[in-house]
PDB file of N, CA and C in Angstrom:
ATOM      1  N   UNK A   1       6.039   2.959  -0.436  1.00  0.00           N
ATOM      2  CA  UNK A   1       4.826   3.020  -1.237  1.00  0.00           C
ATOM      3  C   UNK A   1       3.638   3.009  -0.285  1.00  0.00           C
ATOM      4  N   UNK A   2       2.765   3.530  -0.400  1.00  0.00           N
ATOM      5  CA  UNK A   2       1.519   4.275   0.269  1.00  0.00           C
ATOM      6  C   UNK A   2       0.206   3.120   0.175  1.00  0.00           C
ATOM      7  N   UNK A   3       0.286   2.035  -0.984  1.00  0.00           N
ATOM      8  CA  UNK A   3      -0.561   0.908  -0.951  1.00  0.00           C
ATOM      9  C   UNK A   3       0.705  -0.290  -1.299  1.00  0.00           C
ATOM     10  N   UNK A   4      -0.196  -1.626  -1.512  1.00  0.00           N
ATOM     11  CA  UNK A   4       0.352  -2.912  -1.590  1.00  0.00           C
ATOM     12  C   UNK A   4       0.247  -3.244  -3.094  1.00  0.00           C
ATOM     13  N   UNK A   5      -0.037  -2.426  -3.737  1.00  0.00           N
ATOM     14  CA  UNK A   5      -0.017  -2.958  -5.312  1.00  0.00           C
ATOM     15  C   UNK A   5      -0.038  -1.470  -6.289  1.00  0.00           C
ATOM     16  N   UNK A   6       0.853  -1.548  -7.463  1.00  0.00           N
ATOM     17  CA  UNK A   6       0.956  -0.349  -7.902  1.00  0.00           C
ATOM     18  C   UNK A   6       0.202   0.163  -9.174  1.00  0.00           C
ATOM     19  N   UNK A   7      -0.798  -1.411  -9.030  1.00  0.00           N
ATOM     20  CA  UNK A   7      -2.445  -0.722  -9.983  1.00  0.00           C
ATOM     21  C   UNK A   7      -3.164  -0.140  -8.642  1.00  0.00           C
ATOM     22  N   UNK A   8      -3.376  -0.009  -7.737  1.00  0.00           N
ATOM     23  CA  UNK A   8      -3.707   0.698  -6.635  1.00  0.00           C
ATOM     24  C   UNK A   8      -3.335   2.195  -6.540  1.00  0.00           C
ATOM     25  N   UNK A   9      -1.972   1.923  -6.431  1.00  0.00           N
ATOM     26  CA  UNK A   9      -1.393   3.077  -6.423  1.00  0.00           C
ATOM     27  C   UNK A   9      -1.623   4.116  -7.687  1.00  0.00           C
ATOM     28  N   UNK A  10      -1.482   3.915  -8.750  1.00  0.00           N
ATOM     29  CA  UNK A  10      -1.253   4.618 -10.427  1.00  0.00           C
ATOM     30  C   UNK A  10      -3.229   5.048  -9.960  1.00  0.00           C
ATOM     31  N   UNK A  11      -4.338   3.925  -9.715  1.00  0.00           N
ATOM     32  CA  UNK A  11      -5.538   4.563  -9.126  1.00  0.00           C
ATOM     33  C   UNK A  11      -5.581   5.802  -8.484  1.00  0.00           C
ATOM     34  N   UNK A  12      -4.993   5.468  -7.394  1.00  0.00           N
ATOM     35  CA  UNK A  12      -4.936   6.373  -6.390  1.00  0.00           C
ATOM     36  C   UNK A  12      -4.171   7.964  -7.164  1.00  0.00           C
ATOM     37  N   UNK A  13      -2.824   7.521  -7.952  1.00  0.00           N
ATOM     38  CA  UNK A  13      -2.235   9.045  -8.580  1.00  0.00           C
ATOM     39  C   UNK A  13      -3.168   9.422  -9.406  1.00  0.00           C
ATOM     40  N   UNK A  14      -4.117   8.644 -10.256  1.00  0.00           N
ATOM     41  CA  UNK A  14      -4.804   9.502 -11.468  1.00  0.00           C
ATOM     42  C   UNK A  14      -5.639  10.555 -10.911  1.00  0.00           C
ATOM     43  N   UNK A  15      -6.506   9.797  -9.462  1.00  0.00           N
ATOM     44  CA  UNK A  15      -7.532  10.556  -8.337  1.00  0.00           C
ATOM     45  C   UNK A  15      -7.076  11.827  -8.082  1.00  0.00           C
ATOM     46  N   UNK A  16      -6.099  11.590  -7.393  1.00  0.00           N
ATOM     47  CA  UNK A  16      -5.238  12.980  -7.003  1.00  0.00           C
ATOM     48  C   UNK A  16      -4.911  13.867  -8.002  1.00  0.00           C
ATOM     49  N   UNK A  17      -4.419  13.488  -8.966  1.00  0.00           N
ATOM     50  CA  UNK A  17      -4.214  14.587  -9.856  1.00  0.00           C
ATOM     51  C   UNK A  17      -5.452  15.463 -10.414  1.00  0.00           C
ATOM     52  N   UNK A  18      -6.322  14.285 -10.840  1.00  0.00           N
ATOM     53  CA  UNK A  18      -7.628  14.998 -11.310  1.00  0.00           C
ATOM     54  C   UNK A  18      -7.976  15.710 -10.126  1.00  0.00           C
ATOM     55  N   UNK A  19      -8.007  15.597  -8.820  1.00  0.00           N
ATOM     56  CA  UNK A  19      -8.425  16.769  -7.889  1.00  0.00           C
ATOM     57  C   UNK A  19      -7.420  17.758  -7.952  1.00  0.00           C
ATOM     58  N   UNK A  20      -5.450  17.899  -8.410  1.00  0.00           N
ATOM     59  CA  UNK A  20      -5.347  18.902  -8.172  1.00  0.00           C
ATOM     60  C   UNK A  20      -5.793  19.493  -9.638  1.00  0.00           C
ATOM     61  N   UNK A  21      -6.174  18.747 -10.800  1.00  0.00           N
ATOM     62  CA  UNK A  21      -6.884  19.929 -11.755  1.00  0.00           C
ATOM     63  C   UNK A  21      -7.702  20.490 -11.308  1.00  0.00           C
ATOM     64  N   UNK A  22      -8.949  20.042 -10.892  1.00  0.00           N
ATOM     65  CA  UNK A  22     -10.082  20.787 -10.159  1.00  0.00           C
ATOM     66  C   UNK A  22      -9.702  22.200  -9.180  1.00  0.00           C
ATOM     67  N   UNK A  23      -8.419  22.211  -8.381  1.00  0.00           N
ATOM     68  CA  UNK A  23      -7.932  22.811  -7.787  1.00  0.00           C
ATOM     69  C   UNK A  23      -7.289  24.301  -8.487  1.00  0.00           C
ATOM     70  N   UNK A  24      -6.666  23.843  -9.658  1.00  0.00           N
ATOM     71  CA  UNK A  24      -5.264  24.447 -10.407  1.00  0.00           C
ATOM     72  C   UNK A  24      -5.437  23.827 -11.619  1.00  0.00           C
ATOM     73  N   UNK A  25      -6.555  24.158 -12.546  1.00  0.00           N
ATOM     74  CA  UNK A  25      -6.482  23.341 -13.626  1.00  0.00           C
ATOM     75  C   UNK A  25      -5.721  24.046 -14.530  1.00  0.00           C
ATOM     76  N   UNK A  26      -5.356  24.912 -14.967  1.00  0.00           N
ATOM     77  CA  UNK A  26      -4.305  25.728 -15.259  1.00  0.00           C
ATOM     78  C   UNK A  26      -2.637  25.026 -15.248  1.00  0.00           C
ATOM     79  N   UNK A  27      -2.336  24.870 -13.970  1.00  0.00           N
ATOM     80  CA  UNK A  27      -1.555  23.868 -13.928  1.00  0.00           C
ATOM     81  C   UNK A  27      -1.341  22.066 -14.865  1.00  0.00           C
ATOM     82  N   UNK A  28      -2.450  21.909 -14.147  1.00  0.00           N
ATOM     83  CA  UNK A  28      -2.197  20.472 -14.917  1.00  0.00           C
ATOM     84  C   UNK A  28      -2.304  20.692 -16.150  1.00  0.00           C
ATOM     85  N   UNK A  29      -3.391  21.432 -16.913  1.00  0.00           N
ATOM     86  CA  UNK A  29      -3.379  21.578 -18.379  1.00  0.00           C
ATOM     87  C   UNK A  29      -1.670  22.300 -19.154  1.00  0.00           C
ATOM     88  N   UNK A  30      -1.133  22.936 -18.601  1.00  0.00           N
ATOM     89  CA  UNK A  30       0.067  23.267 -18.674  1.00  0.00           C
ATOM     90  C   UNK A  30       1.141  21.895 -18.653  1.00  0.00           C
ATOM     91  N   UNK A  31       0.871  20.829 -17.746  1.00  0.00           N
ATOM     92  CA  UNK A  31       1.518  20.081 -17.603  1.00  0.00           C
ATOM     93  C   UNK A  31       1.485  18.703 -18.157  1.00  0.00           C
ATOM     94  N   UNK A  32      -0.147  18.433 -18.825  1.00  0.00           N
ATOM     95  CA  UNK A  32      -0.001  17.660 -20.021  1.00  0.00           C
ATOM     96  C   UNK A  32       0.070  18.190 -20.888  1.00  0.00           C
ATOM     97  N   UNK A  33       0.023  19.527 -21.393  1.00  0.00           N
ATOM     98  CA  UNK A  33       0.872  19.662 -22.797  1.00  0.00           C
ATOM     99  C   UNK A  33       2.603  19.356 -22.463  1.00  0.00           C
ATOM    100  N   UNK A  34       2.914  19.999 -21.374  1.00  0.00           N
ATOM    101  CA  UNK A  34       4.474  19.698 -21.479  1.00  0.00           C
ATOM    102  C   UNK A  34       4.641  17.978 -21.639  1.00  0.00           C
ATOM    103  N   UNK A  35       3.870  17.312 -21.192  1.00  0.00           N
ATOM    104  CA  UNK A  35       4.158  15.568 -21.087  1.00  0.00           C
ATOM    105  C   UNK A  35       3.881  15.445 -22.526  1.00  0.00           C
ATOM    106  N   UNK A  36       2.356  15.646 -23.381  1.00  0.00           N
ATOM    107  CA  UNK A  36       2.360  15.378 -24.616  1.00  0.00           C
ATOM    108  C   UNK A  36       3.512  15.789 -25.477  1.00  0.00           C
ATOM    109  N   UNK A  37       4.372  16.732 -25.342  1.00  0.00           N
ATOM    110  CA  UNK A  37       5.247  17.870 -26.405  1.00  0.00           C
ATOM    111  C   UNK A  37       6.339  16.234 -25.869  1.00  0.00           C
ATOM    112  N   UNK A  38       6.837  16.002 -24.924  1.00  0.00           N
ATOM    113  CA  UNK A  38       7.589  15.465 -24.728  1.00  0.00           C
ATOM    114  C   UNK A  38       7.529  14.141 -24.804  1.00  0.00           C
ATOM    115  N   UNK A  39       6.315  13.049 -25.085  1.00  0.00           N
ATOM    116  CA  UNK A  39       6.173  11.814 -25.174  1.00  0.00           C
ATOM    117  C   UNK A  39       6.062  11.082 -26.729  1.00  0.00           C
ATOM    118  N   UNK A  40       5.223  12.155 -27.301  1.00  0.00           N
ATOM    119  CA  UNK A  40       4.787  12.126 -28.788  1.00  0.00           C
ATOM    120  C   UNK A  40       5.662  12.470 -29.829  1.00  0.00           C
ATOM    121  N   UNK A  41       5.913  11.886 -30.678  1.00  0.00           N
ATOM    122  CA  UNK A  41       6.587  12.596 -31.761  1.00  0.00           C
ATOM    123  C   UNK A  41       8.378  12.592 -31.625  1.00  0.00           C
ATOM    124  N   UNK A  42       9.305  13.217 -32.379  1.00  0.00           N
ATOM    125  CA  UNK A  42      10.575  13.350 -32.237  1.00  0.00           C
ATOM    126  C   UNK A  42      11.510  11.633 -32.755  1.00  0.00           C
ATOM    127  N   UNK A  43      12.555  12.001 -32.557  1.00  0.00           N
ATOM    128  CA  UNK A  43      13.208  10.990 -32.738  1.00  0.00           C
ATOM    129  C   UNK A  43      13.246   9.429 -31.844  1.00  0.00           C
ATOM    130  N   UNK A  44      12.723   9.459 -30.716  1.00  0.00           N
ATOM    131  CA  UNK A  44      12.606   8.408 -30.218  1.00  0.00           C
ATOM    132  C   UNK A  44      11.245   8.186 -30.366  1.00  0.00           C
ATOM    133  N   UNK A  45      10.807   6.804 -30.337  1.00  0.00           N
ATOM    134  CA  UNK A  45       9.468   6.099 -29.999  1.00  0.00           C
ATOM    135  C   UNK A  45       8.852   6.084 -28.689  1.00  0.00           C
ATOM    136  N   UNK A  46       7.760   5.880 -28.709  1.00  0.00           N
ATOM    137  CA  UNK A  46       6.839   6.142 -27.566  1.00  0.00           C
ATOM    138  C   UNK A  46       7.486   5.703 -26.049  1.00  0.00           C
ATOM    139  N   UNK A  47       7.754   3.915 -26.428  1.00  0.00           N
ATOM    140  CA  UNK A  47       8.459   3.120 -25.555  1.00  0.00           C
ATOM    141  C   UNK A  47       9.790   3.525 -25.401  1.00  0.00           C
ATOM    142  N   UNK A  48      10.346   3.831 -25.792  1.00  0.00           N
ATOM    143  CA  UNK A  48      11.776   4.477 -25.779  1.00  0.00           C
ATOM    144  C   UNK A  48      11.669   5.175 -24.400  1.00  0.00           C
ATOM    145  N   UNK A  49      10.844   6.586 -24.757  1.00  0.00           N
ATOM    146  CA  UNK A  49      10.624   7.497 -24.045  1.00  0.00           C
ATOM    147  C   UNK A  49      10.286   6.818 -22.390  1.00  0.00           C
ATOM    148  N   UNK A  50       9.421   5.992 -22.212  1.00  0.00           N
ATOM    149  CA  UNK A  50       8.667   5.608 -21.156  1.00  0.00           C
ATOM    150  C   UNK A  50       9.788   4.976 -20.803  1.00  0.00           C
ATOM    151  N   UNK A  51      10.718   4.363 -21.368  1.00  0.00           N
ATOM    152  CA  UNK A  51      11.888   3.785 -20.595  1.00  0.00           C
ATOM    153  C   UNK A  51      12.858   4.475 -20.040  1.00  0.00           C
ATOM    154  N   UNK A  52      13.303   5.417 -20.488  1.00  0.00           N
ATOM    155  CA  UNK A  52      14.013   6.443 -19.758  1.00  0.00           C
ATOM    156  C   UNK A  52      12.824   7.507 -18.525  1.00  0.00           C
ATOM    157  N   UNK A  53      12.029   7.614 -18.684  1.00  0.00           N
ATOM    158  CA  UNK A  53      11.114   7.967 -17.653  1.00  0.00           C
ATOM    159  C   UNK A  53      10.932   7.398 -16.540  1.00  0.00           C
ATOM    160  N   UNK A  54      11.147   5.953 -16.702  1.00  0.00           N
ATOM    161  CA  UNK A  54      10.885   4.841 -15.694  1.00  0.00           C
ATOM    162  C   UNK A  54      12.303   4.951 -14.944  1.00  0.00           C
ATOM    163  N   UNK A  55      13.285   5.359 -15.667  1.00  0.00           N
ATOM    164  CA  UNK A  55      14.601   5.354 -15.150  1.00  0.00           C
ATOM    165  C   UNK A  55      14.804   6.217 -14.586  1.00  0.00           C
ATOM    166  N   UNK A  56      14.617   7.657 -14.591  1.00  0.00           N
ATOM    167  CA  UNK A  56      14.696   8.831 -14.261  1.00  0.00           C
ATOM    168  C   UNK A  56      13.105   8.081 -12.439  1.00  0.00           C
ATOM    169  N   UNK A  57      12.249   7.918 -13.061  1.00  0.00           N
ATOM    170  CA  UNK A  57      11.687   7.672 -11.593  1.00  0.00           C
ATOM    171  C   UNK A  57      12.011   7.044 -10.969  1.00  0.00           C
ATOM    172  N   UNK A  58      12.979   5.679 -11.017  1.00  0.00           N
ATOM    173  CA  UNK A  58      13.473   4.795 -10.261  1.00  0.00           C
ATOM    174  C   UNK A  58      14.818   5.722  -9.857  1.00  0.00           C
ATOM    175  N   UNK A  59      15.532   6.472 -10.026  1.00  0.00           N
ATOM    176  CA  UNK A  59      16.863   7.339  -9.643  1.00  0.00           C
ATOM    177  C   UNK A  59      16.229   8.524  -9.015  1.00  0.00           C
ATOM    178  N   UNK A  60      14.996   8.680  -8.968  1.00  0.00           N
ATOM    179  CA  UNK A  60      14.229   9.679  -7.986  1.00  0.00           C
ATOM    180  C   UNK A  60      13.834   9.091  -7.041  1.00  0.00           C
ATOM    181  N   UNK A  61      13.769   8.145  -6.486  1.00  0.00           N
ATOM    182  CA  UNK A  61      12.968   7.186  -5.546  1.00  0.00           C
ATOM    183  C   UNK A  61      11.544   7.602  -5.881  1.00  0.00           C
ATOM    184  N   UNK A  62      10.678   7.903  -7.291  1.00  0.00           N
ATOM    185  CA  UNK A  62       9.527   7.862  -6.939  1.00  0.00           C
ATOM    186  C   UNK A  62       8.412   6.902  -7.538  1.00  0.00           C
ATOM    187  N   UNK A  63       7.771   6.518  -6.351  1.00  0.00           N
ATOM    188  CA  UNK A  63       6.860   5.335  -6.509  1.00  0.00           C
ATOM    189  C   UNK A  63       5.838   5.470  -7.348  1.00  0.00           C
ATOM    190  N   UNK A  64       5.569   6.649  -7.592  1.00  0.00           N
ATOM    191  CA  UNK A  64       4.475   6.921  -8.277  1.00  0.00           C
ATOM    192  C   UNK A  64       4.741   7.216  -9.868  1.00  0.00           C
ATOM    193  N   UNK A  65       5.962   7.658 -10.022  1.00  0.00           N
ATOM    194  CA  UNK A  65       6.601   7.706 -10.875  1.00  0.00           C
ATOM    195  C   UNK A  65       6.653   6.312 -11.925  1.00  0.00           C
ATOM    196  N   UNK A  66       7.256   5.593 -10.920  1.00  0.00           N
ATOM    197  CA  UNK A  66       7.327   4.047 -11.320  1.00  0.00           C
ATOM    198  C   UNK A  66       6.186   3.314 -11.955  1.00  0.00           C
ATOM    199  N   UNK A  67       5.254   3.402 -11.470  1.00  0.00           N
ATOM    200  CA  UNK A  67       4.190   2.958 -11.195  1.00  0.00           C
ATOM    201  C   UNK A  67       3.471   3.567 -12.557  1.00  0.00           C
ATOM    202  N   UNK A  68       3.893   4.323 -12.742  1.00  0.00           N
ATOM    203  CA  UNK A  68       2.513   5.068 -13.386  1.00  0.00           C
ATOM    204  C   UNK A  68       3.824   4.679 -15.242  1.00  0.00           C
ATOM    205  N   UNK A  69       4.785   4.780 -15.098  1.00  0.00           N
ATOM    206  CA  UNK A  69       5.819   4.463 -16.143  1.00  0.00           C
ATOM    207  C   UNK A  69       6.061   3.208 -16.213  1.00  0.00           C
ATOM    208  N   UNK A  70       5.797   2.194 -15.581  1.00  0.00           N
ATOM    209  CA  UNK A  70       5.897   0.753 -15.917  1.00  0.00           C
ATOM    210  C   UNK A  70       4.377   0.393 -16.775  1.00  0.00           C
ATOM    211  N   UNK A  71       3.743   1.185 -16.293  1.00  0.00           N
ATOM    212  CA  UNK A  71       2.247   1.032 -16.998  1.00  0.00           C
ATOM    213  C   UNK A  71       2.120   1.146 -18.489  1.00  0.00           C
ATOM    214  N   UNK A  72       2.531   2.716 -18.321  1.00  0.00           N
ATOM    215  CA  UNK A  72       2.804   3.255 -20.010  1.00  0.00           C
ATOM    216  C   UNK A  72       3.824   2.453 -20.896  1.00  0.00           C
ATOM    217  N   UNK A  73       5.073   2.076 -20.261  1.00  0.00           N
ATOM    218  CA  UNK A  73       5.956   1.473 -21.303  1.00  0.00           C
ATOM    219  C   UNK A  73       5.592   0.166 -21.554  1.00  0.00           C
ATOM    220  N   UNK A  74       4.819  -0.795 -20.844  1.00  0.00           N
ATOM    221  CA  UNK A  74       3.842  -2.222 -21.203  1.00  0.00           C
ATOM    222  C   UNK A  74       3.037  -1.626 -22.606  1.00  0.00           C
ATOM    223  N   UNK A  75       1.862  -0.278 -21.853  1.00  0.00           N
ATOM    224  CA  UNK A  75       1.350  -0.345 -23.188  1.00  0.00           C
ATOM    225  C   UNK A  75       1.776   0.433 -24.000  1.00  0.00           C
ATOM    226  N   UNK A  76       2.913   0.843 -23.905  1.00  0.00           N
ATOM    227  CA  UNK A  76       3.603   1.239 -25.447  1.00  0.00           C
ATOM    228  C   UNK A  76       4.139   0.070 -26.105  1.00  0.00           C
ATOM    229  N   UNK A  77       4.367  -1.571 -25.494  1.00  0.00           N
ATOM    230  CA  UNK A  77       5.141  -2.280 -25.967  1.00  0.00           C
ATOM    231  C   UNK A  77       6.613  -3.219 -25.231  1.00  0.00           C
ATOM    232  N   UNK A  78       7.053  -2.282 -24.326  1.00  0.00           N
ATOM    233  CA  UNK A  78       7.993  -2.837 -23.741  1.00  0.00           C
ATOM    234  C   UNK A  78       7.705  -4.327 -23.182  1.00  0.00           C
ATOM    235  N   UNK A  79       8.810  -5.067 -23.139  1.00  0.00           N
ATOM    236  CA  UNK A  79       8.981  -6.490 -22.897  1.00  0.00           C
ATOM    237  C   UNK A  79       9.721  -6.352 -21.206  1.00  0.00           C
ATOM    238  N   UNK A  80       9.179  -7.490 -20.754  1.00  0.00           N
ATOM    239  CA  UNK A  80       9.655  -7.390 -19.311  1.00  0.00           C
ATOM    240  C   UNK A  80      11.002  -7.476 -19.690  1.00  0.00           C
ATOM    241  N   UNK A  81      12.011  -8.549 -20.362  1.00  0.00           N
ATOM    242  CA  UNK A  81      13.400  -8.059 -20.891  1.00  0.00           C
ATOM    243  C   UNK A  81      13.614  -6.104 -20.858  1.00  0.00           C
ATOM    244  N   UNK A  82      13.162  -6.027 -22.083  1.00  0.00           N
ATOM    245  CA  UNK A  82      13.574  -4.358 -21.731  1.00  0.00           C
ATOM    246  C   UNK A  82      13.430  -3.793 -20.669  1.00  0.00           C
ATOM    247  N   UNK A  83      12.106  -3.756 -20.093  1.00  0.00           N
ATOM    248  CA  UNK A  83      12.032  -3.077 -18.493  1.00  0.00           C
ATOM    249  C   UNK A  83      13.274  -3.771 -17.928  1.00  0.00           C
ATOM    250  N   UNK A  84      13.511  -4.724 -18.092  1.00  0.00           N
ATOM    251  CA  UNK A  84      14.796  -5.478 -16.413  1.00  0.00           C
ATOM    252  C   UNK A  84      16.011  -5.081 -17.269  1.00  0.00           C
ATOM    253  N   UNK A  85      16.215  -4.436 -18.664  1.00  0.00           N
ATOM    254  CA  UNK A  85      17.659  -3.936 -18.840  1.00  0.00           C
ATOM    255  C   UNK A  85      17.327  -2.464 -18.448  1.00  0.00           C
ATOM    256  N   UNK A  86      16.525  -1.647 -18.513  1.00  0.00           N
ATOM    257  CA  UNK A  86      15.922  -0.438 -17.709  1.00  0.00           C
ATOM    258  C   UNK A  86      16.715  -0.048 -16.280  1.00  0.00           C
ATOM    259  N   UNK A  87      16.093  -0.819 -15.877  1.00  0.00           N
ATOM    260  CA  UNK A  87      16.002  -1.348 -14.503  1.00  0.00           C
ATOM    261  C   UNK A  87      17.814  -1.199 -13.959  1.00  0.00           C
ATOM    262  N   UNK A  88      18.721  -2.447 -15.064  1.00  0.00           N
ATOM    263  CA  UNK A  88      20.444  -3.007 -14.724  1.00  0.00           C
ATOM    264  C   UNK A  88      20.486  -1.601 -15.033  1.00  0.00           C
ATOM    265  N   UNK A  89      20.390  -0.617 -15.606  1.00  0.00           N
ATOM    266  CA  UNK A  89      21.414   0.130 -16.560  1.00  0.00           C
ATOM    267  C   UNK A  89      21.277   2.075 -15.195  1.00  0.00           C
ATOM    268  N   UNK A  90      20.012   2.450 -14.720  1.00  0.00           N
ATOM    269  CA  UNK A  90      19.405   2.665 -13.544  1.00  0.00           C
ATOM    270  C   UNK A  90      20.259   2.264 -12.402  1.00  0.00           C
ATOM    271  N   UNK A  91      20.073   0.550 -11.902  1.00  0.00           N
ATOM    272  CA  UNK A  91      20.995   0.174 -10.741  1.00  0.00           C
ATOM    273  C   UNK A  91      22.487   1.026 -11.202  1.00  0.00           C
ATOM    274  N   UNK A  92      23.026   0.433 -12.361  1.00  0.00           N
ATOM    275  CA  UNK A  92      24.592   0.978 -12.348  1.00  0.00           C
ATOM    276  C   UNK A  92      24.908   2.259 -12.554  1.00  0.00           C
ATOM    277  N   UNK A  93      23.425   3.358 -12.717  1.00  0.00           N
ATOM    278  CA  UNK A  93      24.105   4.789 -12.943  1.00  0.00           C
ATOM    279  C   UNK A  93      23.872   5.458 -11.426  1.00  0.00           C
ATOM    280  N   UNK A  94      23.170   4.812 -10.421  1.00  0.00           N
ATOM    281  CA  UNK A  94      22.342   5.491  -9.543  1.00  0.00           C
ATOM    282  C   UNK A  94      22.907   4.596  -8.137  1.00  0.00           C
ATOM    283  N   UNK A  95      23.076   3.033  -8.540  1.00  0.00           N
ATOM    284  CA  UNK A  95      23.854   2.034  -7.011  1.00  0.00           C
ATOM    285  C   UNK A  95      22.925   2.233  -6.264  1.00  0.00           C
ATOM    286  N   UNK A  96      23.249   1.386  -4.453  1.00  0.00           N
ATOM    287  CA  UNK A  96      22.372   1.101  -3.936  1.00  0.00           C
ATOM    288  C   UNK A  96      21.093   1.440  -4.174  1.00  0.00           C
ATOM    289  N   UNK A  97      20.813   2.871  -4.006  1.00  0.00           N
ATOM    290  CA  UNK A  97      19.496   3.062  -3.776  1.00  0.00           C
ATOM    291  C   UNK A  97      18.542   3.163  -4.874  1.00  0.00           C
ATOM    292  N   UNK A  98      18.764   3.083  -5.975  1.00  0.00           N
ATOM    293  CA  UNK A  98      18.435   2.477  -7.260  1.00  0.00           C
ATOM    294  C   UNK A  98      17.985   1.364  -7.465  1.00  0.00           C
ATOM    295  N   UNK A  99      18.942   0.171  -6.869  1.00  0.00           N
ATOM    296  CA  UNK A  99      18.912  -0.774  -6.874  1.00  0.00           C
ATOM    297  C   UNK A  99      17.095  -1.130  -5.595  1.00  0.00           C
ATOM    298  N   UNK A 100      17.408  -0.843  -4.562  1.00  0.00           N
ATOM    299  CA  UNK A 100      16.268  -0.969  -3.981  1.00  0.00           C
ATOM    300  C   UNK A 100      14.469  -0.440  -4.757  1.00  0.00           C
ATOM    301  N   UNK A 101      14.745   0.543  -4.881  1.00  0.00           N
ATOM    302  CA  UNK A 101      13.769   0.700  -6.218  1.00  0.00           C
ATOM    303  C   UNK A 101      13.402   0.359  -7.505  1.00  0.00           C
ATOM    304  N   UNK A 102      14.759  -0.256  -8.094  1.00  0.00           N
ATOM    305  CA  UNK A 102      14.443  -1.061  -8.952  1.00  0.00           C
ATOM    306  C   UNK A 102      13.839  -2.308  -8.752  1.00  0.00           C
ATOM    307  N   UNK A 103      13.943  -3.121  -7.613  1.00  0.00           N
ATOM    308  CA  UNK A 103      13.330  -4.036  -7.124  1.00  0.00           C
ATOM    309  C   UNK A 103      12.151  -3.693  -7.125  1.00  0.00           C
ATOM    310  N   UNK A 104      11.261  -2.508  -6.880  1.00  0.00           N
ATOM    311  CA  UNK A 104       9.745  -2.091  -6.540  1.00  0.00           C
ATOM    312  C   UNK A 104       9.690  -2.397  -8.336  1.00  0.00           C
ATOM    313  N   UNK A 105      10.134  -1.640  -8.784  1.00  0.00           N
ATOM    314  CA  UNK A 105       9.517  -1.052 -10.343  1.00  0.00           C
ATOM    315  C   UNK A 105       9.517  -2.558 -10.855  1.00  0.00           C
ATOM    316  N   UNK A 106      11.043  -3.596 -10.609  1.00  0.00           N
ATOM    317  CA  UNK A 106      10.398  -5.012 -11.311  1.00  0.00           C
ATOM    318  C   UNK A 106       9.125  -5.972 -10.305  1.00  0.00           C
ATOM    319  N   UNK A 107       8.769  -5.108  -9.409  1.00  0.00           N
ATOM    320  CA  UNK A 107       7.212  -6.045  -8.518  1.00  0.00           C
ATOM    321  C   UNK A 107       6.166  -5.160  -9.640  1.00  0.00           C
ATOM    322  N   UNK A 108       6.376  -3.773  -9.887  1.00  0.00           N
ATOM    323  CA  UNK A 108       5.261  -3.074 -10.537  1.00  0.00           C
ATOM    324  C   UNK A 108       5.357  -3.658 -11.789  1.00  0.00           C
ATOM    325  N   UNK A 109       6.188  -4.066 -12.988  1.00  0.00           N
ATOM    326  CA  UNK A 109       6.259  -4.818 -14.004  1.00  0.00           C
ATOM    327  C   UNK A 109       5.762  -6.320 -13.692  1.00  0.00           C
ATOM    328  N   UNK A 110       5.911  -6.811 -12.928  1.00  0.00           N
ATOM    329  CA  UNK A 110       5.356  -8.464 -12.880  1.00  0.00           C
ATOM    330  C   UNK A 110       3.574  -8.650 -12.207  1.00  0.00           C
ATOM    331  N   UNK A 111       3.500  -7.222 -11.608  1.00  0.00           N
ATOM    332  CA  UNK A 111       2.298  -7.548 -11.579  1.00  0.00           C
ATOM    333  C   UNK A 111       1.252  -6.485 -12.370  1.00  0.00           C
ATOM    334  N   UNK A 112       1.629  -5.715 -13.094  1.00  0.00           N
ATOM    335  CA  UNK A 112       0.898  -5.330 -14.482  1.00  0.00           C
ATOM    336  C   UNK A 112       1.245  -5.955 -15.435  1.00  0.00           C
ATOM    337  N   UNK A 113       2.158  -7.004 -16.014  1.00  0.00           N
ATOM    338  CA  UNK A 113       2.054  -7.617 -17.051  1.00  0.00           C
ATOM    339  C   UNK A 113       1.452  -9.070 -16.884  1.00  0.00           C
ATOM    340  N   UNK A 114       0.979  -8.883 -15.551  1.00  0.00           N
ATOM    341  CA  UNK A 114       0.068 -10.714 -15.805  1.00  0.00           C
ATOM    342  C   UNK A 114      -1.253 -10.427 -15.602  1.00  0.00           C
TER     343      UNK A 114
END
């Protein structure tokens, strides 16, 4: 991870992105409709969604990923319980190196939920 805290970090990704809209806004506008089509609506709930997102970024090694999905699934609702069964279910589909990232994503859950 690129800073020491991952409200820093999720800062730092919103920055960047809004510059690559400025860059390629075409792109990003393309790419929050694909996130809205895919977060909103359908058979699962908001938090649902953000929990398997968080999982899919922790089995990617990405920090930013994490970071920015531990955020959303707090304020969709998730309970640090759910994030840390997130988290077990992640370690056992993905092993070691899962596991090491899941450790980041439960520092990014304990220090956005206090």
């Amino acid at each position: 991870m690129s800073t020491s805290s991952y409200q820093e970090l999720n800062k730092e990704t919103h920055a960047l992105m809004q510059g690559l809209g400025k860059s390629d806004g075409e792109l990003m506008k393309s790419f929050q409709g694909l996130h809205g089509a895919a977060m909103h609506g359908g058979a699962l709930d908001e938090k649902t969604k953000e929990l398997i997102a968080l999982a899919i970024g922790i089995k990617a090694q990405c920090d930013r990923c994490i970071g920015m999905h531990v955020a959303a699934a707090l304020k969709a609702g998730a309970t640090r319980e759910e994030l840390v069964d997130t988290i077990g279910v992640t370690v056992m589909m993905g092993g070691g190196p899962s596991l090491m990232y899941g450790v980041d994503a439960l520092k990014a859950v304990d220090e956005m939920a206090s």
